[in-house]
N, C-alpha and C. Protein backbone atom coordinates (compact mmCIF):
# COMPACT_ATOMS: atom_id res chain seq x y z
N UNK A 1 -30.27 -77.87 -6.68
CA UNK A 1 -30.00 -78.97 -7.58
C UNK A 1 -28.98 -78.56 -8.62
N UNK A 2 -28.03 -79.32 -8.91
CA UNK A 2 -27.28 -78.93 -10.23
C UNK A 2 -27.71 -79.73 -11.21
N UNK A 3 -28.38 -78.50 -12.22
CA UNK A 3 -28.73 -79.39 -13.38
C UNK A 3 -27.71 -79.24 -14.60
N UNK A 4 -27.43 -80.01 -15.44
CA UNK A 4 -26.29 -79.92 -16.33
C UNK A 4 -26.44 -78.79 -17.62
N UNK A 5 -25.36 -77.89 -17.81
CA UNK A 5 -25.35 -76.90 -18.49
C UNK A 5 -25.65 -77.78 -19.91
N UNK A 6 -26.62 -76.03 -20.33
CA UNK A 6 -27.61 -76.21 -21.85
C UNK A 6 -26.10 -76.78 -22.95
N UNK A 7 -26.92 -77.28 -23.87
CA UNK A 7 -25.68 -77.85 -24.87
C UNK A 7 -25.20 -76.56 -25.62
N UNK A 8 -25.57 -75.53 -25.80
CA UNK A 8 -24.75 -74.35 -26.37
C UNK A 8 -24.06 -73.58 -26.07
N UNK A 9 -23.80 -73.46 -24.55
CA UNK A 9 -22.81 -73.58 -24.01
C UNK A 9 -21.18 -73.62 -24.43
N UNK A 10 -20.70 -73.17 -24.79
CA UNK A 10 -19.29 -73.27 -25.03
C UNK A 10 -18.42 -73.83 -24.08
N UNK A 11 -17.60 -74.69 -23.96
CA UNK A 11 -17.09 -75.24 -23.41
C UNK A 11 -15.41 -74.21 -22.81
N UNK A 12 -15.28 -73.96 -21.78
CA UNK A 12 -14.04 -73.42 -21.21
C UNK A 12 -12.80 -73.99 -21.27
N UNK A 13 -11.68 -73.14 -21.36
CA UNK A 13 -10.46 -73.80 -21.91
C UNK A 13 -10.00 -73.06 -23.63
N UNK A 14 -8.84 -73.87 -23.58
CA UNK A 14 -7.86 -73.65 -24.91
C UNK A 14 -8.87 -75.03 -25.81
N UNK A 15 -8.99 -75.12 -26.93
CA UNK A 15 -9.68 -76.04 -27.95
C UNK A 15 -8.63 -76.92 -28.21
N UNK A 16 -9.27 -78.19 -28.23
CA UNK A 16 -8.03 -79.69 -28.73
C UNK A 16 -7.17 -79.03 -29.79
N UNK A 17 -6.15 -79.30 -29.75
CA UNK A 17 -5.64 -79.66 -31.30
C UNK A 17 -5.02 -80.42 -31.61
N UNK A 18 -4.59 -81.09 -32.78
CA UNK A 18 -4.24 -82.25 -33.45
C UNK A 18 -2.41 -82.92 -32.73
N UNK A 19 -2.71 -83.51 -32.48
CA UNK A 19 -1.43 -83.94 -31.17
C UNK A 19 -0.12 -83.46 -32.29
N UNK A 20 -0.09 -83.40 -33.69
CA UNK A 20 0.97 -83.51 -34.78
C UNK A 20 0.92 -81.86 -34.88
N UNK A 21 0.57 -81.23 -34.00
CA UNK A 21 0.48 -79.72 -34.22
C UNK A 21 0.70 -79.03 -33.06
N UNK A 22 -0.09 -79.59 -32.06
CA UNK A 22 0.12 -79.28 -30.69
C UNK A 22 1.90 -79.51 -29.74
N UNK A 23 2.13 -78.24 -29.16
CA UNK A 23 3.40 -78.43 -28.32
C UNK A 23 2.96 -78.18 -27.21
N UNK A 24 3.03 -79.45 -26.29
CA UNK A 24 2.67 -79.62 -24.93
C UNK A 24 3.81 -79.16 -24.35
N UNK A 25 5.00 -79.82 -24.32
CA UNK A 25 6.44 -79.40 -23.91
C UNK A 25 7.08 -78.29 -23.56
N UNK A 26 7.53 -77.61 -22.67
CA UNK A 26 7.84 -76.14 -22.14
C UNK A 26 9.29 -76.82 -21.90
N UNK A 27 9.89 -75.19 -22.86
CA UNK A 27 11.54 -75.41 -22.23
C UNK A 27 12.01 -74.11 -21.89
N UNK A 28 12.78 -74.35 -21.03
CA UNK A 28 12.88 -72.82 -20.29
C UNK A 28 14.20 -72.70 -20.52
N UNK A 29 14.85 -70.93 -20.86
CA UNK A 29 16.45 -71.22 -20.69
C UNK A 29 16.56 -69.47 -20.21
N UNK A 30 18.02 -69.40 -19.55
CA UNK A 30 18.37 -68.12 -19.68
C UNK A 30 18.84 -67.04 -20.80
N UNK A 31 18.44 -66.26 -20.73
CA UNK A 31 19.71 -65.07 -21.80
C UNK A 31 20.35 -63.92 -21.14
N UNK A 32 21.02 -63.47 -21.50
CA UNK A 32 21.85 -62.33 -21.51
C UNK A 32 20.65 -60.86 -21.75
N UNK A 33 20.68 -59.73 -20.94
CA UNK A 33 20.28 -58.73 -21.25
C UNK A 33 20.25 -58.50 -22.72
N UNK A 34 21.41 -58.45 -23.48
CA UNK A 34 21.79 -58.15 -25.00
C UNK A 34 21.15 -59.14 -25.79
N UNK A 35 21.07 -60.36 -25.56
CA UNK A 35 20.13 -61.64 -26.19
C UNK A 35 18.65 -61.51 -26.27
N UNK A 36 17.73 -61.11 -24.87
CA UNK A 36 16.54 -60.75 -24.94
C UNK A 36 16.40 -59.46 -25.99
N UNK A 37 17.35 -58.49 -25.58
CA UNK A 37 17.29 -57.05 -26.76
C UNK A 37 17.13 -57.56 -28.05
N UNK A 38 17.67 -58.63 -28.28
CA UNK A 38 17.80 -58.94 -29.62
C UNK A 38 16.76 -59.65 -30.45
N UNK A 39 16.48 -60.20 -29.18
CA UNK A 39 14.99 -61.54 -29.36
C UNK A 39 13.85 -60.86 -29.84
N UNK A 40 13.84 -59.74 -28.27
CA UNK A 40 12.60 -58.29 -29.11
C UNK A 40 12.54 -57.80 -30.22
N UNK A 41 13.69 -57.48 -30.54
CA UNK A 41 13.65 -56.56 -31.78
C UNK A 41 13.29 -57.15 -33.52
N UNK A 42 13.96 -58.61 -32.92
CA UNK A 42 13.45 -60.10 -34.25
C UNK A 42 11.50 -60.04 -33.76
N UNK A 43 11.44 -60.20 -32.81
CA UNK A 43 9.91 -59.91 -32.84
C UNK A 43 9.00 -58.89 -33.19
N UNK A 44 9.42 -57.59 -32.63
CA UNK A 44 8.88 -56.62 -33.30
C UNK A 44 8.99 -56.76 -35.11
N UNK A 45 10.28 -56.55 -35.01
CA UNK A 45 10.19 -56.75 -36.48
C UNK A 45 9.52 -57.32 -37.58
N UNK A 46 8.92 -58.79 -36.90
CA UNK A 46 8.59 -60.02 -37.64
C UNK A 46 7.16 -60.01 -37.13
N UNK A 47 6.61 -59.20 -35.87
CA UNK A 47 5.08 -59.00 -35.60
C UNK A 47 4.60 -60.50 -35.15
N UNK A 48 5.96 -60.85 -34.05
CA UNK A 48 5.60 -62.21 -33.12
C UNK A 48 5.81 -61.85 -31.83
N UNK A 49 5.30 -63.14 -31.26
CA UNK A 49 5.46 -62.96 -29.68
C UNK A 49 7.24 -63.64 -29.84
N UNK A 50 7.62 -63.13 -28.51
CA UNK A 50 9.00 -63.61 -27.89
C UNK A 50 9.14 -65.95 -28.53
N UNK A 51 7.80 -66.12 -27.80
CA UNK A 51 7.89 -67.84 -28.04
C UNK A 51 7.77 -68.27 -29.18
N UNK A 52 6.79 -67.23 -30.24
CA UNK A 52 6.97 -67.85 -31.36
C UNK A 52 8.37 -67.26 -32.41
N UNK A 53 9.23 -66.40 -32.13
CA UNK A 53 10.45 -65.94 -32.38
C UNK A 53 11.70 -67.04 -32.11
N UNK A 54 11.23 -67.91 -31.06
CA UNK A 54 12.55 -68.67 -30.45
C UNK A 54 12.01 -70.04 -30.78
N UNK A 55 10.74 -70.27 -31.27
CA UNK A 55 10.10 -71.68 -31.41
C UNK A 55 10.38 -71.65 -32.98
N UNK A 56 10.52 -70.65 -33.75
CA UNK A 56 11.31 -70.46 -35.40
C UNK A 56 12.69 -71.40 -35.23
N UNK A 57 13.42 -70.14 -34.58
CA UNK A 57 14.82 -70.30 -34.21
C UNK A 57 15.05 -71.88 -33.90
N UNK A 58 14.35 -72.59 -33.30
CA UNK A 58 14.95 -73.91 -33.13
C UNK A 58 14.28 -75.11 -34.00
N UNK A 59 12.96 -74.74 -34.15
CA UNK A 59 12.68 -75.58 -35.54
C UNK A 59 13.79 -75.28 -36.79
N UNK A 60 13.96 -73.97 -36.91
CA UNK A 60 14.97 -73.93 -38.35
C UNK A 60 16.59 -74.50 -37.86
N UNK A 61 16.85 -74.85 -36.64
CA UNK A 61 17.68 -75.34 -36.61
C UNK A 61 17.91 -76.71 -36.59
N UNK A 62 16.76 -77.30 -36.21
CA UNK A 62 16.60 -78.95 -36.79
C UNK A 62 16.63 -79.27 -38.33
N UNK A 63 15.80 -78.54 -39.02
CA UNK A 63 15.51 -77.95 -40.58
C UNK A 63 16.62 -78.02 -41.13
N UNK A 64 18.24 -77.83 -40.38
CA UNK A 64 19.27 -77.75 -41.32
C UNK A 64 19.65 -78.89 -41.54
């Protein structure tokens, strides 16, 4: 029989978030060997991942 999981249970998956916060949208592009070098090193530096390094980069470029 499947009986339906206990309510405390945590539910599987990433958690909702607020659609005005959430980026569903994936954009993909190429770089240059020397461009990724560069991308890293803004990340290390700044203690981000690669997406949130390039998801800066183009919000601050709407920002202008």
């Amino acid at each position: 029989m499947n009986s339906p999981l206990p309510k405390d249970v945590p539910k599987r998956g990433r958690p909702k978030t607020a659609s005005n916060l959430s980026r569903p949208n994936r954009v993909v592009t190429f770089v240059t060997d020397t461009e990724k070098a560069q991308l890293e090193q803004v990340a290390l530096e700044e203690e981000r991942s690669l997406a949130a390094v390039v998801h800066r980069i183009i919000k601050a470029h709407f920002e202008q």
